[in-house]
C-alpha atoms as a PDB file:
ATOM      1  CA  UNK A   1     106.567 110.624 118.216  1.00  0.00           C
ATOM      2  CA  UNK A   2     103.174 110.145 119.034  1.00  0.00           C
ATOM      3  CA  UNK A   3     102.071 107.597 116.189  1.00  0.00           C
ATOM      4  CA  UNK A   4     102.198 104.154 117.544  1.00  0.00           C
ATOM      5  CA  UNK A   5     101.182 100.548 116.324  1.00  0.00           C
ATOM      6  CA  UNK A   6      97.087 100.657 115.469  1.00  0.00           C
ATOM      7  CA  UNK A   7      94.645 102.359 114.111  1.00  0.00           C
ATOM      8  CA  UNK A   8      95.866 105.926 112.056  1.00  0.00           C
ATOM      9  CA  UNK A   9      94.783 108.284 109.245  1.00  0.00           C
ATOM     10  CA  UNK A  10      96.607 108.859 105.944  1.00  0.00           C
ATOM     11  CA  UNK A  11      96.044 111.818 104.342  1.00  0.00           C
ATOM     12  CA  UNK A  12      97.291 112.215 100.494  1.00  0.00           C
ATOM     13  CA  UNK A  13      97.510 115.442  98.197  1.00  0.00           C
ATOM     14  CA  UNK A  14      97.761 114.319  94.480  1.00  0.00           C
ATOM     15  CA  UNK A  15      99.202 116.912  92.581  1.00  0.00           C
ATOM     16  CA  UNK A  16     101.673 117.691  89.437  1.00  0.00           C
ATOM     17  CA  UNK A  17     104.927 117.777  89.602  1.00  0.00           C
ATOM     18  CA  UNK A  18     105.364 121.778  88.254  1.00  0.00           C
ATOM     19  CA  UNK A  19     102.580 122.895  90.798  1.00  0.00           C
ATOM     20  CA  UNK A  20     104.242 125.568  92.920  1.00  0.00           C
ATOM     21  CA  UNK A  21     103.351 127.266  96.288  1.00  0.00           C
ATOM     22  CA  UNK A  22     105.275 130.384  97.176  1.00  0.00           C
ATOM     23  CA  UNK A  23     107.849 130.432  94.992  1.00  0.00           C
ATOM     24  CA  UNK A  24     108.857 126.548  95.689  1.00  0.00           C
ATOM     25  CA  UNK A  25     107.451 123.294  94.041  1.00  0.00           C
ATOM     26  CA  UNK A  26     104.184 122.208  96.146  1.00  0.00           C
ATOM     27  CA  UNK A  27     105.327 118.957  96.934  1.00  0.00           C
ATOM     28  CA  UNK A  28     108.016 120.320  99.360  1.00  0.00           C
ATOM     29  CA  UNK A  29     106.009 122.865 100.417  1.00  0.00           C
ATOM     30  CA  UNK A  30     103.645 120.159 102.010  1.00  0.00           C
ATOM     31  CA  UNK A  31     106.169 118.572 103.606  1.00  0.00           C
ATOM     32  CA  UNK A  32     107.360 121.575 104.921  1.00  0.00           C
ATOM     33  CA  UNK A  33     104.053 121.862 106.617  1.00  0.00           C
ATOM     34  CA  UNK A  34     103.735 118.507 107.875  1.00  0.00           C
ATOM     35  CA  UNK A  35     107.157 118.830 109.442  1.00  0.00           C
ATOM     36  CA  UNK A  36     105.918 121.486 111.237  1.00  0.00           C
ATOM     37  CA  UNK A  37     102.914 120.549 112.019  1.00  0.00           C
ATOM     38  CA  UNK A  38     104.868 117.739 113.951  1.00  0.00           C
ATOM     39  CA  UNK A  39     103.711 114.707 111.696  1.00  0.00           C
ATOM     40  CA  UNK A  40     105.610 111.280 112.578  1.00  0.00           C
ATOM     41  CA  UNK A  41     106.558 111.043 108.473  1.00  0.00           C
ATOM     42  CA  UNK A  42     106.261 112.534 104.886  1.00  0.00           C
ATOM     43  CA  UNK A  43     106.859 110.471 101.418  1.00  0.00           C
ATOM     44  CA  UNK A  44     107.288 111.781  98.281  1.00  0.00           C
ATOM     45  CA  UNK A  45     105.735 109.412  95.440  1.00  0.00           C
ATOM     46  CA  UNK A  46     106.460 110.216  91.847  1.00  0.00           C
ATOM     47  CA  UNK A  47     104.613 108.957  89.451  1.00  0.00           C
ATOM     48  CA  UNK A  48     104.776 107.872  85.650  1.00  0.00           C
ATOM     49  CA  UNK A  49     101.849 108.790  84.052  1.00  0.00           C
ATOM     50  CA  UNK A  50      98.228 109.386  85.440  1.00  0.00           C
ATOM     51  CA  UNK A  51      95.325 112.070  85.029  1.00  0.00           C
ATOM     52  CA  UNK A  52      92.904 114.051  87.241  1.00  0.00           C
ATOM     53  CA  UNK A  53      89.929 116.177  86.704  1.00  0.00           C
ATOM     54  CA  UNK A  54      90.753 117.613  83.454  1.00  0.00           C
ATOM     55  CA  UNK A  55      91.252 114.294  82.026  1.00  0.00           C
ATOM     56  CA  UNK A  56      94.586 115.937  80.587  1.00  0.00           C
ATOM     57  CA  UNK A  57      97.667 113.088  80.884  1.00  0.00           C
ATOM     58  CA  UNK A  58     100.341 113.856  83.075  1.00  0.00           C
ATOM     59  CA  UNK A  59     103.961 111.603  81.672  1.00  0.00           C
ATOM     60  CA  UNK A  60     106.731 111.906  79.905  1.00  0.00           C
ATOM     61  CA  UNK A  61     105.866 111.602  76.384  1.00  0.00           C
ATOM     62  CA  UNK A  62     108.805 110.132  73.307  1.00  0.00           C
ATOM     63  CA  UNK A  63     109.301 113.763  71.042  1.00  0.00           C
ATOM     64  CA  UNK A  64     109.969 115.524  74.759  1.00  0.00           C
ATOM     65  CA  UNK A  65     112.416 114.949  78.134  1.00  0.00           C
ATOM     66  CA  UNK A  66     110.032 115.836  80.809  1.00  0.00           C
ATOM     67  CA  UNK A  67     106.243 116.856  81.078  1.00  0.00           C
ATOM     68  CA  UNK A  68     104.680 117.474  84.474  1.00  0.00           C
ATOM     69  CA  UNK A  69     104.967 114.117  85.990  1.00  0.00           C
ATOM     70  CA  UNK A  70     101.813 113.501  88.677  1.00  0.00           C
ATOM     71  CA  UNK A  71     102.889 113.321  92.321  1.00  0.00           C
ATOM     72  CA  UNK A  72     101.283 111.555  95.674  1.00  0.00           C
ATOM     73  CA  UNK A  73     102.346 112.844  99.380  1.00  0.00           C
ATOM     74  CA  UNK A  74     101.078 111.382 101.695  1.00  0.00           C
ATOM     75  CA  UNK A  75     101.483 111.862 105.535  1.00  0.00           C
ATOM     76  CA  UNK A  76     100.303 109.347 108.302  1.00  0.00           C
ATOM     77  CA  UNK A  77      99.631 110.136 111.724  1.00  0.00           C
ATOM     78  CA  UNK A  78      97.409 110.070 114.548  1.00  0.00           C
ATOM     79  CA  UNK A  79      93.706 111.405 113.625  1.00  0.00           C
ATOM     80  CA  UNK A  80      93.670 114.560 115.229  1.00  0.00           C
ATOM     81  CA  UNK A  81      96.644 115.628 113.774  1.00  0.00           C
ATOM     82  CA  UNK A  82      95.881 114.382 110.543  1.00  0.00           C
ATOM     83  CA  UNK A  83      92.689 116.358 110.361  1.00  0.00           C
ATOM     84  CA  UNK A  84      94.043 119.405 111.519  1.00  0.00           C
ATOM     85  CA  UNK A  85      96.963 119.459 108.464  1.00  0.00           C
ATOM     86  CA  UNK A  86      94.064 118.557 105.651  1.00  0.00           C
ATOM     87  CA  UNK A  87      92.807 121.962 106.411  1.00  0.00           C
ATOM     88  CA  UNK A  88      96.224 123.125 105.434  1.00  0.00           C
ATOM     89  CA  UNK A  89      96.242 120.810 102.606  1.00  0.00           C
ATOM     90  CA  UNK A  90      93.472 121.656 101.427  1.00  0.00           C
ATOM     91  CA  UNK A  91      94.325 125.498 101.415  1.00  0.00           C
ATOM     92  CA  UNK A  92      97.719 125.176  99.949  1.00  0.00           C
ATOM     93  CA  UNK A  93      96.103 122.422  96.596  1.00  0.00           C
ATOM     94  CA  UNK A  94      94.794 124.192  94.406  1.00  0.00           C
ATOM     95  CA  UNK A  95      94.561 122.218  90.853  1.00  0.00           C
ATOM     96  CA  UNK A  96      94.767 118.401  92.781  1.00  0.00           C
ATOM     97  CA  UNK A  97      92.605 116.062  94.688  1.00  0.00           C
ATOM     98  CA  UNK A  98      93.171 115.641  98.725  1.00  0.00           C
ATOM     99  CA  UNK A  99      91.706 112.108 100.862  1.00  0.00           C
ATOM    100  CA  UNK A 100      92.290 110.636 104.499  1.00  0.00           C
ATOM    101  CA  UNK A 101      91.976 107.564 104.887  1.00  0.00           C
ATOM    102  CA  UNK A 102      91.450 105.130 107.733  1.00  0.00           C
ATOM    103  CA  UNK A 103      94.905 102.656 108.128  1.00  0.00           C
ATOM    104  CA  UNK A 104      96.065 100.345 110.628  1.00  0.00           C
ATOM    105  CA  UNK A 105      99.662 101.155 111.545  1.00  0.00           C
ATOM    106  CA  UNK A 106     101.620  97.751 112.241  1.00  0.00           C
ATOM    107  CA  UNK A 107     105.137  99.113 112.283  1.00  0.00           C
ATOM    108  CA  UNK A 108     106.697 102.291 113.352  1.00  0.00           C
ATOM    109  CA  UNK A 109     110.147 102.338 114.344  1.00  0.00           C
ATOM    110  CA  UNK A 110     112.905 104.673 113.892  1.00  0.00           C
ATOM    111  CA  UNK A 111     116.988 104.005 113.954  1.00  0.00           C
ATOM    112  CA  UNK A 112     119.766 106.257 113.887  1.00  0.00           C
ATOM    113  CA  UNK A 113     120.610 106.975 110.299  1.00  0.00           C
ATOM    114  CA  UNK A 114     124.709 105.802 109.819  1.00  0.00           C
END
């Protein structure tokens, strides 16, 4: 991978849970496209509760299981290729809010998975 200790973007799609993208949940689908895109990582970040531009709340409420929880991926990488996937982002959101921001990588290491 090309990411290495230093200065790196992060860009982050926030997004429901139920939003889909061609006939799978959006969420994977953006990982999907990072991965191909060549990205050095993807995480998936559920959250509890939260709201966006509607100012409708996203949780799990008591009288039902399961609402449409709000989720954060977010992808770092080096800038170039961080700007070139918001553009894909920002295609593939449609109800959400994308950002990049400017981070300061300290660790990057991988290991063989056992």
């Amino acid at each position: 991978m090309e990411l290495r200790d230093g200065p790196a973007k992060k860009l982050s799609a926030y997004i429901g849970e139920q939003c889909m993208y061609d006939g799978k949940p959006l969420y994977q689908a953006l990982v999907e496209a990072s991965r191909t895109a060549g990205c050095a990582g993807a995480t998936v970040l559920r959250g509890i509760t939260g709201y966006g531009a509607t100012s409708r709340c996203h949780g799990k409420h008591k009288l039902r299981m399961s609402e449409d929880l709000p989720v954060v991926v977010q992808i770092i990488d080096v800038d170039y290729r961080i700007t070139a996937l918001a553009e894909v982002f920002r295609a593939m959101v449609g109800d959400g809010l994308v950002t990049i921001e400017d981070i300061t990588v300290l660790q990057y290491r991988g290991g063989v998975d056992e």
